[in-house]
C-alpha atoms as a PDB file:
ATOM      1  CA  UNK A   1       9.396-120.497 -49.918  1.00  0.00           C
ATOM      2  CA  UNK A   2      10.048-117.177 -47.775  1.00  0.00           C
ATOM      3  CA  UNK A   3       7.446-114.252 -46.882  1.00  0.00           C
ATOM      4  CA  UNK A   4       6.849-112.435 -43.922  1.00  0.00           C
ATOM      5  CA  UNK A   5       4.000-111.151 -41.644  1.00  0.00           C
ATOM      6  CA  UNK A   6       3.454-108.306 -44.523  1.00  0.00           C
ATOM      7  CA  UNK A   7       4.699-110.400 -47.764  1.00  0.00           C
ATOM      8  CA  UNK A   8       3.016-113.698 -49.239  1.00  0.00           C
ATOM      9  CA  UNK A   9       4.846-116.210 -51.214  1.00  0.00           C
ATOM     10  CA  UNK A  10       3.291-119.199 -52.774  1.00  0.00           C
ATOM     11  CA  UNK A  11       3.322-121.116 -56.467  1.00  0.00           C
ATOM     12  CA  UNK A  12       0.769-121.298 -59.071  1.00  0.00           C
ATOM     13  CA  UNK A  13       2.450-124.134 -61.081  1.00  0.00           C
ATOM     14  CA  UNK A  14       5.963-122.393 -62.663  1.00  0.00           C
ATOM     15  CA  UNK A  15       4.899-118.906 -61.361  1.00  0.00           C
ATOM     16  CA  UNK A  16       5.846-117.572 -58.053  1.00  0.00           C
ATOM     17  CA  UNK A  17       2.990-115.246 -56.683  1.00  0.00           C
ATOM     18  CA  UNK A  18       3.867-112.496 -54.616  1.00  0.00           C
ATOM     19  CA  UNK A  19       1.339-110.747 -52.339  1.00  0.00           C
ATOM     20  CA  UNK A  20       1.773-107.071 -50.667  1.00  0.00           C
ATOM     21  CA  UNK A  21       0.204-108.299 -47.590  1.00  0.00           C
ATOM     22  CA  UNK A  22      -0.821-105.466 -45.152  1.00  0.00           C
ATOM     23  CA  UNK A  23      -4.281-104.547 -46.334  1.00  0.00           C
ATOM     24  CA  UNK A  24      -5.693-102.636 -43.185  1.00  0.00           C
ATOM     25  CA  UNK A  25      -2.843-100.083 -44.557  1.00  0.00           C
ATOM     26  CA  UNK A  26      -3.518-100.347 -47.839  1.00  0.00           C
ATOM     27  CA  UNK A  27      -0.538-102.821 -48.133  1.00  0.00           C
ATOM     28  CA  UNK A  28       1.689 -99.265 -47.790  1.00  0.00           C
ATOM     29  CA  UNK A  29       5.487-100.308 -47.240  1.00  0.00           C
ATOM     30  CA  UNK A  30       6.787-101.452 -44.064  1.00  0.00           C
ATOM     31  CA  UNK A  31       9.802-103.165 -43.291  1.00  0.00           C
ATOM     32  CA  UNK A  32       8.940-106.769 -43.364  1.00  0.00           C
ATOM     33  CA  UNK A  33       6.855-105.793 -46.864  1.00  0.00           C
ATOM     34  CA  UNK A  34      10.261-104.686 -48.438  1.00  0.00           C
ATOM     35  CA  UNK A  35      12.632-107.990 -47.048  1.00  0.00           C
ATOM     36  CA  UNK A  36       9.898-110.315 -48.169  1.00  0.00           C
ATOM     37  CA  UNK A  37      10.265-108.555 -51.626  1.00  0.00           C
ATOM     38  CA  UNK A  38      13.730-108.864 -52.026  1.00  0.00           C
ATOM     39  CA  UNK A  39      13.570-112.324 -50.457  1.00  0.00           C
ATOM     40  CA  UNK A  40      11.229-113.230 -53.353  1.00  0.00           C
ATOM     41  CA  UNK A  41      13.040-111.584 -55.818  1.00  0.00           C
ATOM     42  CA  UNK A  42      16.314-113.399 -54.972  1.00  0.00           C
ATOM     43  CA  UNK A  43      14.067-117.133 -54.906  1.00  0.00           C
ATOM     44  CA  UNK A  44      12.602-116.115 -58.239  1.00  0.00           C
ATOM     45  CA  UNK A  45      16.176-115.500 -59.672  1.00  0.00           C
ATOM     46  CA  UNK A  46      17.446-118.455 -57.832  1.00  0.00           C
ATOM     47  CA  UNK A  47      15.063-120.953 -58.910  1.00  0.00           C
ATOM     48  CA  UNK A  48      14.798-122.529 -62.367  1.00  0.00           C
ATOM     49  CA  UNK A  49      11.685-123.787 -61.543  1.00  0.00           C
ATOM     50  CA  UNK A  50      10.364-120.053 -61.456  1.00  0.00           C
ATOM     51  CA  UNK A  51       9.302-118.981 -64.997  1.00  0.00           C
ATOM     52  CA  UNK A  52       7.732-115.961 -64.152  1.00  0.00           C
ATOM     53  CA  UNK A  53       6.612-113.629 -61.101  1.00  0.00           C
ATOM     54  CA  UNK A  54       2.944-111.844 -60.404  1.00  0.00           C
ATOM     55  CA  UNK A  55       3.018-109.189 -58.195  1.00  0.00           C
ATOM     56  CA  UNK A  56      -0.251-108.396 -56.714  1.00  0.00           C
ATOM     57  CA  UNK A  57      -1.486-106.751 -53.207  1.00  0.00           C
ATOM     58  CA  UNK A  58      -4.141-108.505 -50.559  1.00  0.00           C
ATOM     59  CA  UNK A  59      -7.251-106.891 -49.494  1.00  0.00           C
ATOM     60  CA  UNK A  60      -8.070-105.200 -52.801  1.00  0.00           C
ATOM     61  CA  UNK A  61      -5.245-102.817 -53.311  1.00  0.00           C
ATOM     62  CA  UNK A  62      -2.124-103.168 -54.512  1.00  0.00           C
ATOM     63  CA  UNK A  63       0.282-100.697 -52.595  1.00  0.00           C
ATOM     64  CA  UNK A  64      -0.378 -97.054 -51.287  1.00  0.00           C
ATOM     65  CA  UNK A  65       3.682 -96.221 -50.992  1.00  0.00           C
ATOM     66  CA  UNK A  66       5.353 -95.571 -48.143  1.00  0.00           C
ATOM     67  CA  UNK A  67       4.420 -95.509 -44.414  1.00  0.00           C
ATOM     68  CA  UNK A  68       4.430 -91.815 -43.761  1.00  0.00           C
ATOM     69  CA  UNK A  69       4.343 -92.809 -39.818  1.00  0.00           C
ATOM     70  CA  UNK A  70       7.174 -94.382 -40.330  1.00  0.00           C
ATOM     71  CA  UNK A  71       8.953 -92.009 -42.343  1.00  0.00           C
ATOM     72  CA  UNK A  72       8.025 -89.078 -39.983  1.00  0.00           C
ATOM     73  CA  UNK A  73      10.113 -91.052 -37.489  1.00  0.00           C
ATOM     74  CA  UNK A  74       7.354 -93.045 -35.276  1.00  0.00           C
ATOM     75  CA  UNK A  75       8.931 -96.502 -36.200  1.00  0.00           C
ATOM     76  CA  UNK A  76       8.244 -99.213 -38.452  1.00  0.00           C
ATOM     77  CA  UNK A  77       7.138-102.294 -37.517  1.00  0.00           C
ATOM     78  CA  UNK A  78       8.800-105.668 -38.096  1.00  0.00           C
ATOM     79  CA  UNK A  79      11.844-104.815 -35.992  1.00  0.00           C
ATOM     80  CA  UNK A  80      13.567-108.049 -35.838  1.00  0.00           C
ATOM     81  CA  UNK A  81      14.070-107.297 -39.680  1.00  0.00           C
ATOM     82  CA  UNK A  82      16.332-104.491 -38.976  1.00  0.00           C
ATOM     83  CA  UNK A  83      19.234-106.511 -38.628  1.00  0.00           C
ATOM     84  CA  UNK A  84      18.840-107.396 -42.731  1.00  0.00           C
ATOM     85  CA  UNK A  85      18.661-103.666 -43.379  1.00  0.00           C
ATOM     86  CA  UNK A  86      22.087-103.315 -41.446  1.00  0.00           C
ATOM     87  CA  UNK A  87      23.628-105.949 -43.416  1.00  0.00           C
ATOM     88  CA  UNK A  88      22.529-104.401 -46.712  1.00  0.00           C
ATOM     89  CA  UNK A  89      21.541-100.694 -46.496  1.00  0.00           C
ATOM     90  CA  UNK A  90      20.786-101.435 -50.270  1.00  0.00           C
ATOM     91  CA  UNK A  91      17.679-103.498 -49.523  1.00  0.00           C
ATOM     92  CA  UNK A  92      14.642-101.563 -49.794  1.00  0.00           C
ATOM     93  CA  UNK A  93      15.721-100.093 -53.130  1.00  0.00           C
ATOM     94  CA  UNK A  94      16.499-103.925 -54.222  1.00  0.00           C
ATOM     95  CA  UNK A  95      12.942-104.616 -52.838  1.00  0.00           C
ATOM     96  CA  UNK A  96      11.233-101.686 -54.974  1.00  0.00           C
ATOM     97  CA  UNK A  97      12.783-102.893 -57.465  1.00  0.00           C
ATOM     98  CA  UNK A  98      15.539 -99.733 -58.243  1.00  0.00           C
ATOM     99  CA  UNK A  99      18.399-100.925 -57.825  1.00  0.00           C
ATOM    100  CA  UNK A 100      17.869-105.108 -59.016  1.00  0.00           C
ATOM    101  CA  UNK A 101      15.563-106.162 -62.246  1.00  0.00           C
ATOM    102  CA  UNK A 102      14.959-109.968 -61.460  1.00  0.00           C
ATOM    103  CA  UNK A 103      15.634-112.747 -64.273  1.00  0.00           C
ATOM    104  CA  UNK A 104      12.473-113.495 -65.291  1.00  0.00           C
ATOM    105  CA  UNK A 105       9.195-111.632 -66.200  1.00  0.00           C
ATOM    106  CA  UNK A 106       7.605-109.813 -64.059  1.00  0.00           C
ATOM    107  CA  UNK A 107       3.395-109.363 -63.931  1.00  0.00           C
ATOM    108  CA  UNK A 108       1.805-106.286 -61.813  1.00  0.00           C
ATOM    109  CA  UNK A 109      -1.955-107.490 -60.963  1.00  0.00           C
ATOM    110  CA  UNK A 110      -3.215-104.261 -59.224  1.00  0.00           C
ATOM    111  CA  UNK A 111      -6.476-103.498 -57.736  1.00  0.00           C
ATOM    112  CA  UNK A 112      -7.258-100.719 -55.938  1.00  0.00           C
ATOM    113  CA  UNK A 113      -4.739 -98.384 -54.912  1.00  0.00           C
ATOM    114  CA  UNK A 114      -1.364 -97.989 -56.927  1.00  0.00           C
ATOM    115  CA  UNK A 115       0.008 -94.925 -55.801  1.00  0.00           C
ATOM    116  CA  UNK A 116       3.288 -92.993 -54.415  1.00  0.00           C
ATOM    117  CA  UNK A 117       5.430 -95.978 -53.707  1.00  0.00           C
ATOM    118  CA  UNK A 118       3.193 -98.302 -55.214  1.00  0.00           C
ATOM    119  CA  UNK A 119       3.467 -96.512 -59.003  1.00  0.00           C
ATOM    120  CA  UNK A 120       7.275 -96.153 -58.722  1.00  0.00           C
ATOM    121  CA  UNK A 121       7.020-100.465 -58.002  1.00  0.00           C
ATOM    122  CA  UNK A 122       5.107-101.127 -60.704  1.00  0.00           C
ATOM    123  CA  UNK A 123       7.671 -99.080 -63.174  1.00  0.00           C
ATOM    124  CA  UNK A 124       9.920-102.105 -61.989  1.00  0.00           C
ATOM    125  CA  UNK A 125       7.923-104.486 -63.297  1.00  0.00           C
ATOM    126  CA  UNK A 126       7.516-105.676 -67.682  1.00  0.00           C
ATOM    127  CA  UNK A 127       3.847-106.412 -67.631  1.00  0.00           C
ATOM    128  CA  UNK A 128       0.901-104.371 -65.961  1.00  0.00           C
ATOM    129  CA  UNK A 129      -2.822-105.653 -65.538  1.00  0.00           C
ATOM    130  CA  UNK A 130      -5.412-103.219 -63.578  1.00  0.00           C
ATOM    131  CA  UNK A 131      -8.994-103.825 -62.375  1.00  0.00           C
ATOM    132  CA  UNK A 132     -10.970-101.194 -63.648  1.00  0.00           C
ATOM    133  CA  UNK A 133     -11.239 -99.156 -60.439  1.00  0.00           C
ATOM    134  CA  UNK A 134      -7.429 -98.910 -59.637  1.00  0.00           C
ATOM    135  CA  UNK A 135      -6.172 -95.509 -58.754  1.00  0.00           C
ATOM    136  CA  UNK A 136      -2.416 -94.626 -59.878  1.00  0.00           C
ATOM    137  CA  UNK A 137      -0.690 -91.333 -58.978  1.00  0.00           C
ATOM    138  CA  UNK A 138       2.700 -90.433 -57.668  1.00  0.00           C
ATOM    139  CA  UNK A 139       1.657 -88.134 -54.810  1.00  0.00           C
ATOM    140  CA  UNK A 140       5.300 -87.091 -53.518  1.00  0.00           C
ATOM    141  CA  UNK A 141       4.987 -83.411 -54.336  1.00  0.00           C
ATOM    142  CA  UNK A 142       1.593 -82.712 -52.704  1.00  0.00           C
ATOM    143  CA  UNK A 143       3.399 -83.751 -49.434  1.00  0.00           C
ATOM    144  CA  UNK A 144       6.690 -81.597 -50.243  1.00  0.00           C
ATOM    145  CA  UNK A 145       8.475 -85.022 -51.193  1.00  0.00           C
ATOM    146  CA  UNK A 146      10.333 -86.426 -54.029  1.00  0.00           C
ATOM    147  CA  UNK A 147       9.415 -89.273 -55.696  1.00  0.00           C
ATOM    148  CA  UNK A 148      13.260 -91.269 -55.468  1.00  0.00           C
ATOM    149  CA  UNK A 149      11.881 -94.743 -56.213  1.00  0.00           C
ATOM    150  CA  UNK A 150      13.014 -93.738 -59.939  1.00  0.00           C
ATOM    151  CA  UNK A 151      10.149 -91.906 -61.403  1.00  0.00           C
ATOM    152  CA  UNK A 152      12.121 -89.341 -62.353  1.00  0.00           C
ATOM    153  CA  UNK A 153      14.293 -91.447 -64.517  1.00  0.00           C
ATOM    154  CA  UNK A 154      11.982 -94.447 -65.746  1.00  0.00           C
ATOM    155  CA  UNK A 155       8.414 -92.798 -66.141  1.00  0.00           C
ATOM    156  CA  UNK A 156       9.509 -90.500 -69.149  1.00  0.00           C
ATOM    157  CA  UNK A 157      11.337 -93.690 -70.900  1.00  0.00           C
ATOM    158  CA  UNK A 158       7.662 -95.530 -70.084  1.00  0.00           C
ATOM    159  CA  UNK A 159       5.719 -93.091 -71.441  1.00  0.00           C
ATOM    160  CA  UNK A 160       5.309 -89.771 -72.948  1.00  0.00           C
ATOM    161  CA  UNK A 161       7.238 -87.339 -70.981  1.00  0.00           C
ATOM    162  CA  UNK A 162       4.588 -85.021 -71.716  1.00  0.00           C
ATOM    163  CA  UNK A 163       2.624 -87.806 -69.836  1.00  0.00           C
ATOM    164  CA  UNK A 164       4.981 -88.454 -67.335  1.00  0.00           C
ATOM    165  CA  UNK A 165       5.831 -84.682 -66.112  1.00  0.00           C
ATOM    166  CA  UNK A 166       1.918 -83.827 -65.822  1.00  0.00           C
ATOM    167  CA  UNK A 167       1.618 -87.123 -63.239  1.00  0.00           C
ATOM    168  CA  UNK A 168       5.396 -86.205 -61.516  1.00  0.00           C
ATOM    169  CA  UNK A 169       3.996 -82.194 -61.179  1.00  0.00           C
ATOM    170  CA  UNK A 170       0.414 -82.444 -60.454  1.00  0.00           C
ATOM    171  CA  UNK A 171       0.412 -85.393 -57.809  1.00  0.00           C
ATOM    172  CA  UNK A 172      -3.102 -86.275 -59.253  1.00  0.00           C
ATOM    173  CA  UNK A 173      -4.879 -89.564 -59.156  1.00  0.00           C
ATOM    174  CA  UNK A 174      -5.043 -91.189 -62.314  1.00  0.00           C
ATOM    175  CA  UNK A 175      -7.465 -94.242 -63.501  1.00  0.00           C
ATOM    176  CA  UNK A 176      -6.906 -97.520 -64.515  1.00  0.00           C
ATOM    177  CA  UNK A 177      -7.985 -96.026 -68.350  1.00  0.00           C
ATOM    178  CA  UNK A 178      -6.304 -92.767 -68.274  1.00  0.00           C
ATOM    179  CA  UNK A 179      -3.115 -94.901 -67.001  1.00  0.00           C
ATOM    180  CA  UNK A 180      -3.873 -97.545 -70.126  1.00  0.00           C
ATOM    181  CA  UNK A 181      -3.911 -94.777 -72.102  1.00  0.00           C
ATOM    182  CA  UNK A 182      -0.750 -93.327 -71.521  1.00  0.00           C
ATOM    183  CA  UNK A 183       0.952 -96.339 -72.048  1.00  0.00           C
ATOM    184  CA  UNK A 184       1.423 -97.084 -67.925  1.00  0.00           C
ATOM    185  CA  UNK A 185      -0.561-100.185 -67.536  1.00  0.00           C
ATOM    186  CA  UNK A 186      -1.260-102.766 -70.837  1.00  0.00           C
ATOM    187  CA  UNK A 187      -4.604-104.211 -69.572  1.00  0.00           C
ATOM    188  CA  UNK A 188      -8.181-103.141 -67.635  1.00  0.00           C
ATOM    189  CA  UNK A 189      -9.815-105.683 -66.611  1.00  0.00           C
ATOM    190  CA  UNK A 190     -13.571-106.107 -64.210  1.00  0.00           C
ATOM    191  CA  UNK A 191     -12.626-105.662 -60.732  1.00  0.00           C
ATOM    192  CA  UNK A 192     -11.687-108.414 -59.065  1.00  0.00           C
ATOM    193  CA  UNK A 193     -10.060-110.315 -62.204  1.00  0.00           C
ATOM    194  CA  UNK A 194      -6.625-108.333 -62.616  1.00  0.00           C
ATOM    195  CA  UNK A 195      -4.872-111.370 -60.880  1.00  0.00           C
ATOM    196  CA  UNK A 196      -6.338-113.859 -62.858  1.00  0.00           C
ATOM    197  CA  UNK A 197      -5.252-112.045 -65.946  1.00  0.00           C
ATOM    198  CA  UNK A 198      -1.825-112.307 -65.030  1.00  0.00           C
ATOM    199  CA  UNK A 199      -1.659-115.443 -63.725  1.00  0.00           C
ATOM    200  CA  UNK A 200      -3.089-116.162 -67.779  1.00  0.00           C
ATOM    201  CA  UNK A 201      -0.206-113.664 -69.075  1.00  0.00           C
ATOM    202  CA  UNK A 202       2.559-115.669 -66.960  1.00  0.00           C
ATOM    203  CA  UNK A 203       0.816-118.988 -67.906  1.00  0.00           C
ATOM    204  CA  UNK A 204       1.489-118.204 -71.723  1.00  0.00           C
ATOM    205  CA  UNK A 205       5.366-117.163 -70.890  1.00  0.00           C
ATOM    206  CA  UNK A 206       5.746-120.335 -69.057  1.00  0.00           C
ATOM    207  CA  UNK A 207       4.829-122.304 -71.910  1.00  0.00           C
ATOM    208  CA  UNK A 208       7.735-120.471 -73.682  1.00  0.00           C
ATOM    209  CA  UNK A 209      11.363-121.680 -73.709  1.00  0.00           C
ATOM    210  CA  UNK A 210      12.781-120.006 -70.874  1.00  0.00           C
ATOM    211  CA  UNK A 211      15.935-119.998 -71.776  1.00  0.00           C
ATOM    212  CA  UNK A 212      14.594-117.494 -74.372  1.00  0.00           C
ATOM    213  CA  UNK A 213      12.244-115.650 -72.506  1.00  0.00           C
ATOM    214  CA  UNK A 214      15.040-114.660 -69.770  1.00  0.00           C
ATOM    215  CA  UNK A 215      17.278-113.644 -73.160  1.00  0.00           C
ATOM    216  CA  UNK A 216      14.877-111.606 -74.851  1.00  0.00           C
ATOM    217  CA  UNK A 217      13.970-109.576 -71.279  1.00  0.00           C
ATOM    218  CA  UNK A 218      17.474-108.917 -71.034  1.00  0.00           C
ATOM    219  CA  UNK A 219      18.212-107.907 -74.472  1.00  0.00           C
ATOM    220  CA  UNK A 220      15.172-105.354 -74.571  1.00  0.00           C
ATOM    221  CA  UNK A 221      16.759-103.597 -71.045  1.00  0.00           C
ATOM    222  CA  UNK A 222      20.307-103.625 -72.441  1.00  0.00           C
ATOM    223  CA  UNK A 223      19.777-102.409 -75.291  1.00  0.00           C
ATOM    224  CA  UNK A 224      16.945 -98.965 -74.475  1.00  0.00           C
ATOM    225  CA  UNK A 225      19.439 -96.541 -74.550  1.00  0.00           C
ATOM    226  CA  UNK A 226      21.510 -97.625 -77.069  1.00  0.00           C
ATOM    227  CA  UNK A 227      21.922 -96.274 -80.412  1.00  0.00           C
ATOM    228  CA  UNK A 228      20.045 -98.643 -82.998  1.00  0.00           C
ATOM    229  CA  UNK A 229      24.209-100.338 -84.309  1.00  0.00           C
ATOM    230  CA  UNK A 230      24.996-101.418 -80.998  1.00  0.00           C
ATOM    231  CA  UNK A 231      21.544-102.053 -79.518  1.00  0.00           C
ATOM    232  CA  UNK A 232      21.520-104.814 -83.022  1.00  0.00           C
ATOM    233  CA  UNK A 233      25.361-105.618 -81.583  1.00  0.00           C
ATOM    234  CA  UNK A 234      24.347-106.260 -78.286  1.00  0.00           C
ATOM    235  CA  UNK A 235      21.140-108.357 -79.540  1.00  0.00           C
ATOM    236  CA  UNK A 236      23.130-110.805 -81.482  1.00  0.00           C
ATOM    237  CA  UNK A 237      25.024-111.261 -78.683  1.00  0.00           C
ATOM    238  CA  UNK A 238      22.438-111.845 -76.475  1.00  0.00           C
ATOM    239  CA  UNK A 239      19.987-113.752 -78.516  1.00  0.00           C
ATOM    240  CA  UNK A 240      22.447-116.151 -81.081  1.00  0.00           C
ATOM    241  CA  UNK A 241      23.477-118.605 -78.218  1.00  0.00           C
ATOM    242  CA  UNK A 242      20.147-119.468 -77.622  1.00  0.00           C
ATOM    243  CA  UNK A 243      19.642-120.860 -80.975  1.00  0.00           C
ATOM    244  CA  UNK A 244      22.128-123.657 -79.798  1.00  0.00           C
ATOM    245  CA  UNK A 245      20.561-124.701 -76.586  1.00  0.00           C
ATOM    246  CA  UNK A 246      18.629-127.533 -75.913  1.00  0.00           C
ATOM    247  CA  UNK A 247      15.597-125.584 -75.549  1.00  0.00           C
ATOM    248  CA  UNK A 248      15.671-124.728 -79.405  1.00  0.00           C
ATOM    249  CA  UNK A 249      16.338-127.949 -80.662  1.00  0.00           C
ATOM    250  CA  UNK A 250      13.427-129.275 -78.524  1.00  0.00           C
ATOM    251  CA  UNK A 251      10.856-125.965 -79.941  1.00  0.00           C
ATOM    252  CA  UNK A 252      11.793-126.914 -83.333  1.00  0.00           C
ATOM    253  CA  UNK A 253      11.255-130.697 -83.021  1.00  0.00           C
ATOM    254  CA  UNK A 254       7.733-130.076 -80.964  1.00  0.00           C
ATOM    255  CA  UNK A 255       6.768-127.967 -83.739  1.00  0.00           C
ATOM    256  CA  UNK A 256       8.130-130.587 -86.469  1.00  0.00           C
ATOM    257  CA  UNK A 257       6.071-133.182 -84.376  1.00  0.00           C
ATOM    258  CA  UNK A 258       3.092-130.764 -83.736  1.00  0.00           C
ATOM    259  CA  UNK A 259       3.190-131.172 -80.188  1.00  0.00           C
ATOM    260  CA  UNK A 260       4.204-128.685 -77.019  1.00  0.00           C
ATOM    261  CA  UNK A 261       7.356-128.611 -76.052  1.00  0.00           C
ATOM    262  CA  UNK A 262       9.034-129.929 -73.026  1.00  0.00           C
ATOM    263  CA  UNK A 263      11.423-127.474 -72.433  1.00  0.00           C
ATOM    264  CA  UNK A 264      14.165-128.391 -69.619  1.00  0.00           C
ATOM    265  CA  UNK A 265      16.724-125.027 -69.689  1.00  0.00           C
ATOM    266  CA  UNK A 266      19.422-126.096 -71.495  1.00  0.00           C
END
């Protein structure tokens, strides 16, 4: 497993934790934050033991965006990792989750601050938990800035563009409720517990064939902004091979036998 001074990697059983690992900063982005991310991105996709990914923060908060020090020009820290950057220019966006979507599912367990940076993340990710006393926002425009993590694009196909353009305009803090009830996060939780509600979300997706989970993922990106006759196309397409795999043959003969299923990716 890979990490970095400011990124934690480790395993829960099939699920690869990663932990935003700079909390006297409010785990804010620095350079070794966003190779570690892509790093564990890449071992996520690259691993068929990996079933799913939780993405949490250390220290009780979750990300507070970008390191405006840094940004203003006074250096980032981690500068033996400038040498990756180099070789891929591409790499923070890959890290943030713009420019790559990893294979499997993807679980945001956010306490605490979620904001600039850290809200245009979690739009990257497929499954959002929140402690009750998260704060979300995207904060770009207060500071004359523009929010080109993706917001632009993703937040008014996430929610509500009515929704979406009052948090792009205002730059105001939102709660872990008001962002449930927009549609931005699926669960509050008590403080404290939003990683152990994920780790419960990815625990039930792990005990699914994965073969099918890493279809159906795909299937419901590809197909968004499709018209409904291809999006159907483009699902058959997707989803009919995985009737003849392995894995289905051994779903329908554990539920035959009333038993779980031992599914092996085939």
């Amino acid at each position: 497993m890979g990490g970095t001074e400011h990124l934690t990697v480790q395993r829960e059983g099939a699920t690869l934790v990663l932990t935003l690992n700079r909390p006297d900063a409010k785990n804010a982005l620095s350079l070794p934050m966003l190779v570690g991310l892509y790093d564990g991105w890449i071992e996520a996709d690259e691993d068929d033991a990996v079933r799913s990914v939780v993405l949490t923060g250390a220290g009780g908060a979750f990300c507070a965006g970008m390191d405006l020090k840094a940004l203003a020009g006074k250096g980032m820290e981690g500068v033996h990792h400038r040498d990756r950057l180099k070789a891929d220019p591409d790499l923070h966006w890959k890290a943030m989750l713009r420019h790559h979507r990893p294979r499997k599912p993807v679980i945001a367990a956010v306490e605490g601050y979620c904001v600039a940076g850290g809200t245009e993340i979690l739009q990257g990710t497929d499954i959002r938990v929140a402690g009750e006393s998260a704060t979300f926002g995207l904060f770009e425009v207060k500071r004359g800035l523009f929010p080109i993590g993706g917001s632009t694009v993703r937040l008014q196909r996430q929610i509500p563009r009515t929704h979406a353009l009052e948090m792009l305009l205002t730059g105001r803090p939102y709660t872990a409720r008001e962002a449930a009830g927009i549609g931005l996060i699926g669960h509050v939780v008590p403080d404290g517990t939003a990683l152990a509600k994920a780790l419960e979300i990815a625990e039930q997706i792990n005990a699914c064939g994965p073969l099918a989970v890493e279809a159906v993922k795909a299937s419901v990106y590809e197909t968004a902004e499709m018209t409904e006759t291809d999006g159907l196309a483009s699902e058959l397409k997707r989803g009919w091979p995985v009737f003849d795999t392995a894995d289905a043959k051994e779903g329908a003969r554990a539920f035959a036998e009333k038993r779980l299923p031992v599914y092996r990716r085939a």
